[in-house]
PDB file of N, CA and C in Angstrom:
ATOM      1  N   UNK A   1      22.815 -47.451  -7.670  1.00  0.00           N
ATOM      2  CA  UNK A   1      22.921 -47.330  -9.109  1.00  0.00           C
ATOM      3  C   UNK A   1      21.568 -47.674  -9.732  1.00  0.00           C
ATOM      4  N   UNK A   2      21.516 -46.810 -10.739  1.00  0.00           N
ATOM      5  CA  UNK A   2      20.105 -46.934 -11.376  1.00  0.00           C
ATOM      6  C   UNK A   2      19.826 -47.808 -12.306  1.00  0.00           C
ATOM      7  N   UNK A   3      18.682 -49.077 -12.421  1.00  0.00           N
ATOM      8  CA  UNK A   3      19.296 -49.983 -13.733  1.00  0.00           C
ATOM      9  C   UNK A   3      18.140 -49.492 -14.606  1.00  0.00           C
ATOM     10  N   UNK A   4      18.180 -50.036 -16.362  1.00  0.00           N
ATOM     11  CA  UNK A   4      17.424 -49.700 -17.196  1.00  0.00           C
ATOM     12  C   UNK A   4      16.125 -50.421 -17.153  1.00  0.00           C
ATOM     13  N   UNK A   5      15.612 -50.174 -18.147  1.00  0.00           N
ATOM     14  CA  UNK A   5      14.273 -51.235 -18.248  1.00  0.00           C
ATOM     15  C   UNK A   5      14.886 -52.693 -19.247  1.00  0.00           C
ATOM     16  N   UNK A   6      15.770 -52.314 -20.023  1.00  0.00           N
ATOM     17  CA  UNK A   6      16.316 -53.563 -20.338  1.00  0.00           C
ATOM     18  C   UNK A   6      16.984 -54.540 -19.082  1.00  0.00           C
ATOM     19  N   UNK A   7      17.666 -53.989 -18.698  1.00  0.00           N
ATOM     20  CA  UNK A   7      18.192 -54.803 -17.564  1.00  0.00           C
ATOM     21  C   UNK A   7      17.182 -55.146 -16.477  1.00  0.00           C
ATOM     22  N   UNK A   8      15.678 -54.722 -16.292  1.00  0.00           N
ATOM     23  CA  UNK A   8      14.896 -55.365 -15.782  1.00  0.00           C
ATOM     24  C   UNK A   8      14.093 -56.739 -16.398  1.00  0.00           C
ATOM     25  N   UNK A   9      14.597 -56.999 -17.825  1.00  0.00           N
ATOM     26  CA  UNK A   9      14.334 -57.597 -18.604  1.00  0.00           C
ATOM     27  C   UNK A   9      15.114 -58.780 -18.521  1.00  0.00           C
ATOM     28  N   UNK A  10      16.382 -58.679 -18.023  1.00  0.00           N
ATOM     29  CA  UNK A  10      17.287 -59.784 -17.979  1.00  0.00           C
ATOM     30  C   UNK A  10      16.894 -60.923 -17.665  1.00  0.00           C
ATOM     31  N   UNK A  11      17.488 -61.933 -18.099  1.00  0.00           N
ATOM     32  CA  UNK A  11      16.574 -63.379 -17.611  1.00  0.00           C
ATOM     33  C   UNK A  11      18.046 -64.248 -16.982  1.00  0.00           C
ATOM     34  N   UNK A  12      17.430 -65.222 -15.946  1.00  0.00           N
ATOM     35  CA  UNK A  12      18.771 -65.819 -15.058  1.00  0.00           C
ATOM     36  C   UNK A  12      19.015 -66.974 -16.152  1.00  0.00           C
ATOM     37  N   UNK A  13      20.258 -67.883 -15.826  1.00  0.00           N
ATOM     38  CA  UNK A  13      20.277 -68.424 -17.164  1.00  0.00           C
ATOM     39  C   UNK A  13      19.618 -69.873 -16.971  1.00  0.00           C
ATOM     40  N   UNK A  14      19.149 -70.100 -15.242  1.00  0.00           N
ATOM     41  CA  UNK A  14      17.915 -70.874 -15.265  1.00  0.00           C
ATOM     42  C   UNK A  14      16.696 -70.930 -16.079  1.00  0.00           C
ATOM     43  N   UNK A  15      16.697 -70.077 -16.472  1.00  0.00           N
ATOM     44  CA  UNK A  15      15.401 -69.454 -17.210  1.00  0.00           C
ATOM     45  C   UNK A  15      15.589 -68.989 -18.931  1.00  0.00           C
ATOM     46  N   UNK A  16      16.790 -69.046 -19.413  1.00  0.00           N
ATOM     47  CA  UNK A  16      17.166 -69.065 -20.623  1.00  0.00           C
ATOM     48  C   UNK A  16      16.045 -70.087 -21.472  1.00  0.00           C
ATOM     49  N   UNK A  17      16.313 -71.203 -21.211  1.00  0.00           N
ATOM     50  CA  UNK A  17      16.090 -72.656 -21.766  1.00  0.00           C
ATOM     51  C   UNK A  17      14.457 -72.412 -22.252  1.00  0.00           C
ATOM     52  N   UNK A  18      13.530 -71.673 -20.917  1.00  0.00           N
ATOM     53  CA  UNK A  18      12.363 -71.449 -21.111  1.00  0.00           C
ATOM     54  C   UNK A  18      12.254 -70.415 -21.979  1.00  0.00           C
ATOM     55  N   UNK A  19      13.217 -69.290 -21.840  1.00  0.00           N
ATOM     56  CA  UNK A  19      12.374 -68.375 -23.090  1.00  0.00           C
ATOM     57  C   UNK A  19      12.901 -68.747 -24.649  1.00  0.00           C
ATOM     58  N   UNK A  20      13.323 -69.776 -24.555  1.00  0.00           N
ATOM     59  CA  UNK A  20      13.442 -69.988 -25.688  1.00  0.00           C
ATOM     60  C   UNK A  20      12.695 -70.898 -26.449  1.00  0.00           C
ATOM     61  N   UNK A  21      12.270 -71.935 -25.251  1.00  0.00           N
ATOM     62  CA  UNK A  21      10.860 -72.628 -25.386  1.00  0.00           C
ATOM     63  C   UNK A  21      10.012 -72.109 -25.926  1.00  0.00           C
ATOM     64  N   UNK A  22       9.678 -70.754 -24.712  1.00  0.00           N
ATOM     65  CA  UNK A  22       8.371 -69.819 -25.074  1.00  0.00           C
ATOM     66  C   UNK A  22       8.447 -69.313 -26.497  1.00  0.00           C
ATOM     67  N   UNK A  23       9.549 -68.653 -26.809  1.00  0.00           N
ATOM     68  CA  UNK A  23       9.909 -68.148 -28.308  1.00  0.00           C
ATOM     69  C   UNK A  23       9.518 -68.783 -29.656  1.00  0.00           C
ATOM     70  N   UNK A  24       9.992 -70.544 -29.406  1.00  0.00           N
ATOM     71  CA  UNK A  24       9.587 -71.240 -30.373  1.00  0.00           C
ATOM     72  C   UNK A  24       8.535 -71.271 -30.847  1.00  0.00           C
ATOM     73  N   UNK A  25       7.657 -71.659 -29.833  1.00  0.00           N
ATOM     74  CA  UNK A  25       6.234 -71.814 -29.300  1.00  0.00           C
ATOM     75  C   UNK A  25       5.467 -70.352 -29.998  1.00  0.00           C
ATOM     76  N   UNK A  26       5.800 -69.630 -29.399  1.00  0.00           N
ATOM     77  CA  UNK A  26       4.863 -68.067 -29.833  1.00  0.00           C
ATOM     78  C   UNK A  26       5.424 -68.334 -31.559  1.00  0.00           C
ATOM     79  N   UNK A  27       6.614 -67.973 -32.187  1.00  0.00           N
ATOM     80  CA  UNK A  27       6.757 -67.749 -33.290  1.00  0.00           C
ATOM     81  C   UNK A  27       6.033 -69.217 -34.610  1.00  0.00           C
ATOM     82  N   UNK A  28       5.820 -70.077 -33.970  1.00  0.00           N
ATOM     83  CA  UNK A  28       5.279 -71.162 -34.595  1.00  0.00           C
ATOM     84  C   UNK A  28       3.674 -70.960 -34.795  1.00  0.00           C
ATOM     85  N   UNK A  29       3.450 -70.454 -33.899  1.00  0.00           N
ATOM     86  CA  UNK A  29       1.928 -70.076 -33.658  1.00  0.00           C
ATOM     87  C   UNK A  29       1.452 -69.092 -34.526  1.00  0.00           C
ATOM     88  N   UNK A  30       2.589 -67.416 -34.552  1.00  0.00           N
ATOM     89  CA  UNK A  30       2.249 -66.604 -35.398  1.00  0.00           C
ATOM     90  C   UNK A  30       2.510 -66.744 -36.516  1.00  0.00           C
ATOM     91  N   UNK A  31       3.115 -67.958 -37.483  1.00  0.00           N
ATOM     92  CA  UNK A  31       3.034 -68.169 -38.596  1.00  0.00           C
ATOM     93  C   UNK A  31       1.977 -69.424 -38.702  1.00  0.00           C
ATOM     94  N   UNK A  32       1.590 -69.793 -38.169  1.00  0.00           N
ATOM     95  CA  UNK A  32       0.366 -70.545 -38.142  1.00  0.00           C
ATOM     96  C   UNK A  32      -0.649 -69.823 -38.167  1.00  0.00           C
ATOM     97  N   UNK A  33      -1.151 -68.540 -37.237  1.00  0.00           N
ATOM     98  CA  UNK A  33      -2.486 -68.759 -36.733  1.00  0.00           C
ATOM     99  C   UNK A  33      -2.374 -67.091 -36.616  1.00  0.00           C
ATOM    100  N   UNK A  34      -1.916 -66.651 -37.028  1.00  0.00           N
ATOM    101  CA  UNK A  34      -1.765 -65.056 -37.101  1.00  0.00           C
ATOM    102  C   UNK A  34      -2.743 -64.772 -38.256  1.00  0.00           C
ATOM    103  N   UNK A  35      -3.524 -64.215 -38.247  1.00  0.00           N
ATOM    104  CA  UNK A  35      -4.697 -63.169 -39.233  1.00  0.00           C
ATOM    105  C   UNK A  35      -4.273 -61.813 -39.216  1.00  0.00           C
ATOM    106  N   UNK A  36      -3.543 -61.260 -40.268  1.00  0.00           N
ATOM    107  CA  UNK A  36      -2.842 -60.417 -40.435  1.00  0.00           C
ATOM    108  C   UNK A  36      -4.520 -59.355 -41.318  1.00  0.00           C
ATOM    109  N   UNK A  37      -5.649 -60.351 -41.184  1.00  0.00           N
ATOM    110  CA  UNK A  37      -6.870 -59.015 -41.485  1.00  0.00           C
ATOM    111  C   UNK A  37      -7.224 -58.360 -39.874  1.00  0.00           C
ATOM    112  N   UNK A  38      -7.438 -59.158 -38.906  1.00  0.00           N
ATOM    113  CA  UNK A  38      -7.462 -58.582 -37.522  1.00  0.00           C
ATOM    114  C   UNK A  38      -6.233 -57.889 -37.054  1.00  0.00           C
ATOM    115  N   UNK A  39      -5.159 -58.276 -37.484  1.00  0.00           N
ATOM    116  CA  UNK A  39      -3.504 -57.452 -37.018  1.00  0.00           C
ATOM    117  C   UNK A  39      -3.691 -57.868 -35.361  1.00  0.00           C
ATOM    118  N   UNK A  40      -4.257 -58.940 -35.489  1.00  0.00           N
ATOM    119  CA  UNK A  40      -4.088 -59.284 -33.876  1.00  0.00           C
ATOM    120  C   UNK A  40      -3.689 -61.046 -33.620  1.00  0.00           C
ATOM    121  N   UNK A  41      -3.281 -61.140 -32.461  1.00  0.00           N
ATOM    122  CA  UNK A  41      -2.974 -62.549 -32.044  1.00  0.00           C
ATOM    123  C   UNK A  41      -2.789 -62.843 -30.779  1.00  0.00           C
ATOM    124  N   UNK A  42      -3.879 -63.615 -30.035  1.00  0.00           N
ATOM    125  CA  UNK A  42      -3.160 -63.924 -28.245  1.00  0.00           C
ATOM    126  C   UNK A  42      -2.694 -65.236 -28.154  1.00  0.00           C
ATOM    127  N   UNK A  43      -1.749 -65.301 -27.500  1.00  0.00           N
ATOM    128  CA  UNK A  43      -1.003 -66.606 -27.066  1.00  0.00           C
ATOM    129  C   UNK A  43      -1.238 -66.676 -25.569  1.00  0.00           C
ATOM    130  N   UNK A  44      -1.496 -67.986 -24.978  1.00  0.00           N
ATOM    131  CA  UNK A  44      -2.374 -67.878 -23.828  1.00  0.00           C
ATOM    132  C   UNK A  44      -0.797 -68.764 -23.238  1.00  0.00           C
ATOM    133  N   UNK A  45      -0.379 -68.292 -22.072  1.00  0.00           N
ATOM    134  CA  UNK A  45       0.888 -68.882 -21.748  1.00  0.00           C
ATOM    135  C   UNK A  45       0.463 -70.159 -20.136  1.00  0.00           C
ATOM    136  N   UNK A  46       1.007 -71.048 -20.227  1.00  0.00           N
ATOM    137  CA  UNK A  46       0.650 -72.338 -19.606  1.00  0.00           C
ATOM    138  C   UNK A  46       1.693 -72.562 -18.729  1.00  0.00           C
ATOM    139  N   UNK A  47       1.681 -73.084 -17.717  1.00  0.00           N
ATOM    140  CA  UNK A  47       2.267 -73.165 -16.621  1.00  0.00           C
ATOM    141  C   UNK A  47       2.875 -72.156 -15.958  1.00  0.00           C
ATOM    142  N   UNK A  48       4.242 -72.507 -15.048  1.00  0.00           N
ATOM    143  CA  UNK A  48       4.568 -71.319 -14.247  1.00  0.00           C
ATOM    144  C   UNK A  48       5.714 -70.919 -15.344  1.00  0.00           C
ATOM    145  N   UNK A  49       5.832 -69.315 -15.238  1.00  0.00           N
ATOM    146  CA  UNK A  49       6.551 -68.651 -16.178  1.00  0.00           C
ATOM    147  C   UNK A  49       6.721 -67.398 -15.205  1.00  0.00           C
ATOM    148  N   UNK A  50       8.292 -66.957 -15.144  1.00  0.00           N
ATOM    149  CA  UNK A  50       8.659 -66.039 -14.354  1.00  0.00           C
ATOM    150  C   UNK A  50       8.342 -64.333 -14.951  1.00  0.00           C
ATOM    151  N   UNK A  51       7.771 -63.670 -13.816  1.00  0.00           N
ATOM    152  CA  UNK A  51       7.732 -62.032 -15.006  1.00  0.00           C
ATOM    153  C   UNK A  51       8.728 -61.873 -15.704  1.00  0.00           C
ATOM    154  N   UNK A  52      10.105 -62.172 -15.397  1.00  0.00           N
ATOM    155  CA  UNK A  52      11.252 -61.674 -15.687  1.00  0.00           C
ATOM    156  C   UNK A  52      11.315 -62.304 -17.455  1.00  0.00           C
ATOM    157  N   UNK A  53      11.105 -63.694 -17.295  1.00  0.00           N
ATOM    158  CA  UNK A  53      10.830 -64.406 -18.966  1.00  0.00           C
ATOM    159  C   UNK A  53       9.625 -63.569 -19.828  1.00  0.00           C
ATOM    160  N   UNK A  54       8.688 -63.090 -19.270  1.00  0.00           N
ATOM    161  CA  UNK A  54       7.691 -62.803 -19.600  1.00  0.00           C
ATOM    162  C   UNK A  54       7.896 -61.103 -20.358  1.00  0.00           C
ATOM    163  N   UNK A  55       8.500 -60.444 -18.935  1.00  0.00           N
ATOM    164  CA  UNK A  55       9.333 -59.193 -19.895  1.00  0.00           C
ATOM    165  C   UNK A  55      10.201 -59.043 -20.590  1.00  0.00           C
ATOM    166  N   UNK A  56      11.352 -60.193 -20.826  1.00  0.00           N
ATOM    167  CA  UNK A  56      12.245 -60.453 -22.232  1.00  0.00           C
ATOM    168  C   UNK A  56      11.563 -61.338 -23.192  1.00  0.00           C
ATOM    169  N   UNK A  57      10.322 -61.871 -23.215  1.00  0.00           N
ATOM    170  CA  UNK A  57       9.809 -61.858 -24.365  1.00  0.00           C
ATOM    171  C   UNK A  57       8.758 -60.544 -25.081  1.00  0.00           C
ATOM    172  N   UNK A  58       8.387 -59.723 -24.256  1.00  0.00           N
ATOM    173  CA  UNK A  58       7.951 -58.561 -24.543  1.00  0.00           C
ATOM    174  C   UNK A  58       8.759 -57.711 -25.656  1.00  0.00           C
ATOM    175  N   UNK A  59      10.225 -57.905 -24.772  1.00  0.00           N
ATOM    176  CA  UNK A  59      11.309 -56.870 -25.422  1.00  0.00           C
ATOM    177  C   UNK A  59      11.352 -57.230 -26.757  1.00  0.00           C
ATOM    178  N   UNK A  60      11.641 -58.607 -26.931  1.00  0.00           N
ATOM    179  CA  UNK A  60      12.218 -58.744 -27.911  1.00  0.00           C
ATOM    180  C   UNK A  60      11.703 -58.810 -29.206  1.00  0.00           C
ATOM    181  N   UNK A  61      10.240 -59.118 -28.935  1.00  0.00           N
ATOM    182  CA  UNK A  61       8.768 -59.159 -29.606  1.00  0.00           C
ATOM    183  C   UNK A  61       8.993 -57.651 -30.363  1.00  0.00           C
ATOM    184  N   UNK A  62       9.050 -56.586 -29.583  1.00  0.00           N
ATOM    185  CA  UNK A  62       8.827 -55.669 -29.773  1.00  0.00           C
ATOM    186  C   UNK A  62       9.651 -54.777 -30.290  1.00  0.00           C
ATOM    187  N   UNK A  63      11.069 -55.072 -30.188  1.00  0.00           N
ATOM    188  CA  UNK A  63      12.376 -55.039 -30.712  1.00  0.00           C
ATOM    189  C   UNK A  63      12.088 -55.412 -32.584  1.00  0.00           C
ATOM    190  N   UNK A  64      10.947 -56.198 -33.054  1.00  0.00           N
ATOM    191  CA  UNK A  64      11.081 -56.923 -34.318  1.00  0.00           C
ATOM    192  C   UNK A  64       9.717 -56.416 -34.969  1.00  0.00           C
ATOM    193  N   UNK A  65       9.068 -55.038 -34.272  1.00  0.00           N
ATOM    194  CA  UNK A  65       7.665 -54.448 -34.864  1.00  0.00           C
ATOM    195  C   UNK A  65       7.001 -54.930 -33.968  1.00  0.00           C
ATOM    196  N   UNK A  66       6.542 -55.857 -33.358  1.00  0.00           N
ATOM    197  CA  UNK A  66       5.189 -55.850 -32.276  1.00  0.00           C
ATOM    198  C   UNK A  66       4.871 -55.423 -31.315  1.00  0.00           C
ATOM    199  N   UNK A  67       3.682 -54.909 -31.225  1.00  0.00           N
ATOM    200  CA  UNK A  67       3.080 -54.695 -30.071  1.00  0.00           C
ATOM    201  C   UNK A  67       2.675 -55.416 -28.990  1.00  0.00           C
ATOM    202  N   UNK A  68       3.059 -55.694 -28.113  1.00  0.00           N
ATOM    203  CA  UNK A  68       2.945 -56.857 -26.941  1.00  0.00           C
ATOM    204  C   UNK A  68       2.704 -56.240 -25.852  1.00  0.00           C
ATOM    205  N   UNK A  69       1.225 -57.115 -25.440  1.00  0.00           N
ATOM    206  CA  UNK A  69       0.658 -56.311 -23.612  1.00  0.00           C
ATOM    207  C   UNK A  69       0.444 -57.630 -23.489  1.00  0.00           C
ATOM    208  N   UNK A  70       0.670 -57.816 -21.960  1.00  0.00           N
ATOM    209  CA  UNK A  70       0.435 -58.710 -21.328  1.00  0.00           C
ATOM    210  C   UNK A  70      -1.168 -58.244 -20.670  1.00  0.00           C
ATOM    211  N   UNK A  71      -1.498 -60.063 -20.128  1.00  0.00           N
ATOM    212  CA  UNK A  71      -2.917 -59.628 -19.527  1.00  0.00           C
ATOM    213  C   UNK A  71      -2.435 -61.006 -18.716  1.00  0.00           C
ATOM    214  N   UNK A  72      -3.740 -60.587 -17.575  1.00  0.00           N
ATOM    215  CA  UNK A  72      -4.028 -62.142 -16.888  1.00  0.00           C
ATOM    216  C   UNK A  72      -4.998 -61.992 -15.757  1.00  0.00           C
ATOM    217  N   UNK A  73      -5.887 -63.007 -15.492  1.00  0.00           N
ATOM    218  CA  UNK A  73      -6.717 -62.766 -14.788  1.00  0.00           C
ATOM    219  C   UNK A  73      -7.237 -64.044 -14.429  1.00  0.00           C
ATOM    220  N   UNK A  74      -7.892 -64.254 -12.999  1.00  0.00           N
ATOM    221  CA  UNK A  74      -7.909 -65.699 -12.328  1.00  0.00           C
ATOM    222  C   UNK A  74      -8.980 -66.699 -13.402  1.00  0.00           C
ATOM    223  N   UNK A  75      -9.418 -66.485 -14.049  1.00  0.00           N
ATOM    224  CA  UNK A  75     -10.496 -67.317 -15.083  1.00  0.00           C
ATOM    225  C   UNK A  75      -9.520 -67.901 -16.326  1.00  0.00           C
ATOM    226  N   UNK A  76      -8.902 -66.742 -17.083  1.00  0.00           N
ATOM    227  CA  UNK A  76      -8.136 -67.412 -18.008  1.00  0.00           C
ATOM    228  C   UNK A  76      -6.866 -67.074 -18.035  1.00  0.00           C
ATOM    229  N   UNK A  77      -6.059 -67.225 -16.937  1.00  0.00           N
ATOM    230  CA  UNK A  77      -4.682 -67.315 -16.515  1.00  0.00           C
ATOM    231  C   UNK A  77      -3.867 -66.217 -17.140  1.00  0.00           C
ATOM    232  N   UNK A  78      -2.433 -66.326 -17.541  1.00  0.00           N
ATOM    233  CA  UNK A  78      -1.822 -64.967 -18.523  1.00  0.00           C
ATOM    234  C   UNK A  78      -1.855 -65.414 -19.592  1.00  0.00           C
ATOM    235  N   UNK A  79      -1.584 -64.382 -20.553  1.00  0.00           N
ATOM    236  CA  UNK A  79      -1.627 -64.217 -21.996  1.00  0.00           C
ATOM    237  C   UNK A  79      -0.611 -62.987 -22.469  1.00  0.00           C
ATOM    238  N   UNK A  80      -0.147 -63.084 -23.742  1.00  0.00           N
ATOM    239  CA  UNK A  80       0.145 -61.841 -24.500  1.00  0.00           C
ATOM    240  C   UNK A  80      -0.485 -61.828 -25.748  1.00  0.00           C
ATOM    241  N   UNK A  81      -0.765 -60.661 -26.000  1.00  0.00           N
ATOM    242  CA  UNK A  81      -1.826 -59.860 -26.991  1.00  0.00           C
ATOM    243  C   UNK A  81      -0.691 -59.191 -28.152  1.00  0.00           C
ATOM    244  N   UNK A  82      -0.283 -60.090 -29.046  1.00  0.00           N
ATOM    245  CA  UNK A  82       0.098 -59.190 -30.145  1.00  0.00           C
ATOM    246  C   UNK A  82      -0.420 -58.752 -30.883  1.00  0.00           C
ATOM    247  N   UNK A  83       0.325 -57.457 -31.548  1.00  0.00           N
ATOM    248  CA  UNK A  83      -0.635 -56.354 -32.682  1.00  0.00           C
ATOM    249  C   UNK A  83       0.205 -56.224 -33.954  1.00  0.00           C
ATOM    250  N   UNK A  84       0.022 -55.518 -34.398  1.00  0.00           N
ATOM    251  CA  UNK A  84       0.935 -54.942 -35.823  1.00  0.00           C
ATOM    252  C   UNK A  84       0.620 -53.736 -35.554  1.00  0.00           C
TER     253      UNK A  84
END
């Protein structure tokens, strides 16, 4: 059976607790520190964080107008890049 890209999105409910962490965290930030003259914002994500959290915060980001790419690379760890 074939699953969707939402359902690759699913998060275990070990992992609930964290994206909701993460959620707080990002949405506190973009009403803080969001410059809506750049239409840009990165949130640099800290410790271990599962892809699976990482792609239901994508969704849902993006579900509400944003543009969300992930990045990451061995110097400055992962991040997501929001846009307008």
């Amino acid at each position: 059976m074939a699953i969707s890209p939402l359902e690759c999105a699913a998060v275990a409910e070990e992992d609930k607790e964290q994206l909701k962490s993460l959620e707080r965290k990002i949405d506190d930030k973009l009403r803080t520190e969001f410059d809506p003259s750049s239409g840009r914002f990165v949130f640099s994500i800290s410790g271990s964080v599962r892809r699976n959290v990482i792609n239901a915060l994508i969704v849902k980001y993006e579900a509400v107008g944003w543009k969300v790419d992930y990045g990451f690379d061995q110097r400055d760890g992962e991040w997501l890049d929001f846009r307008t």
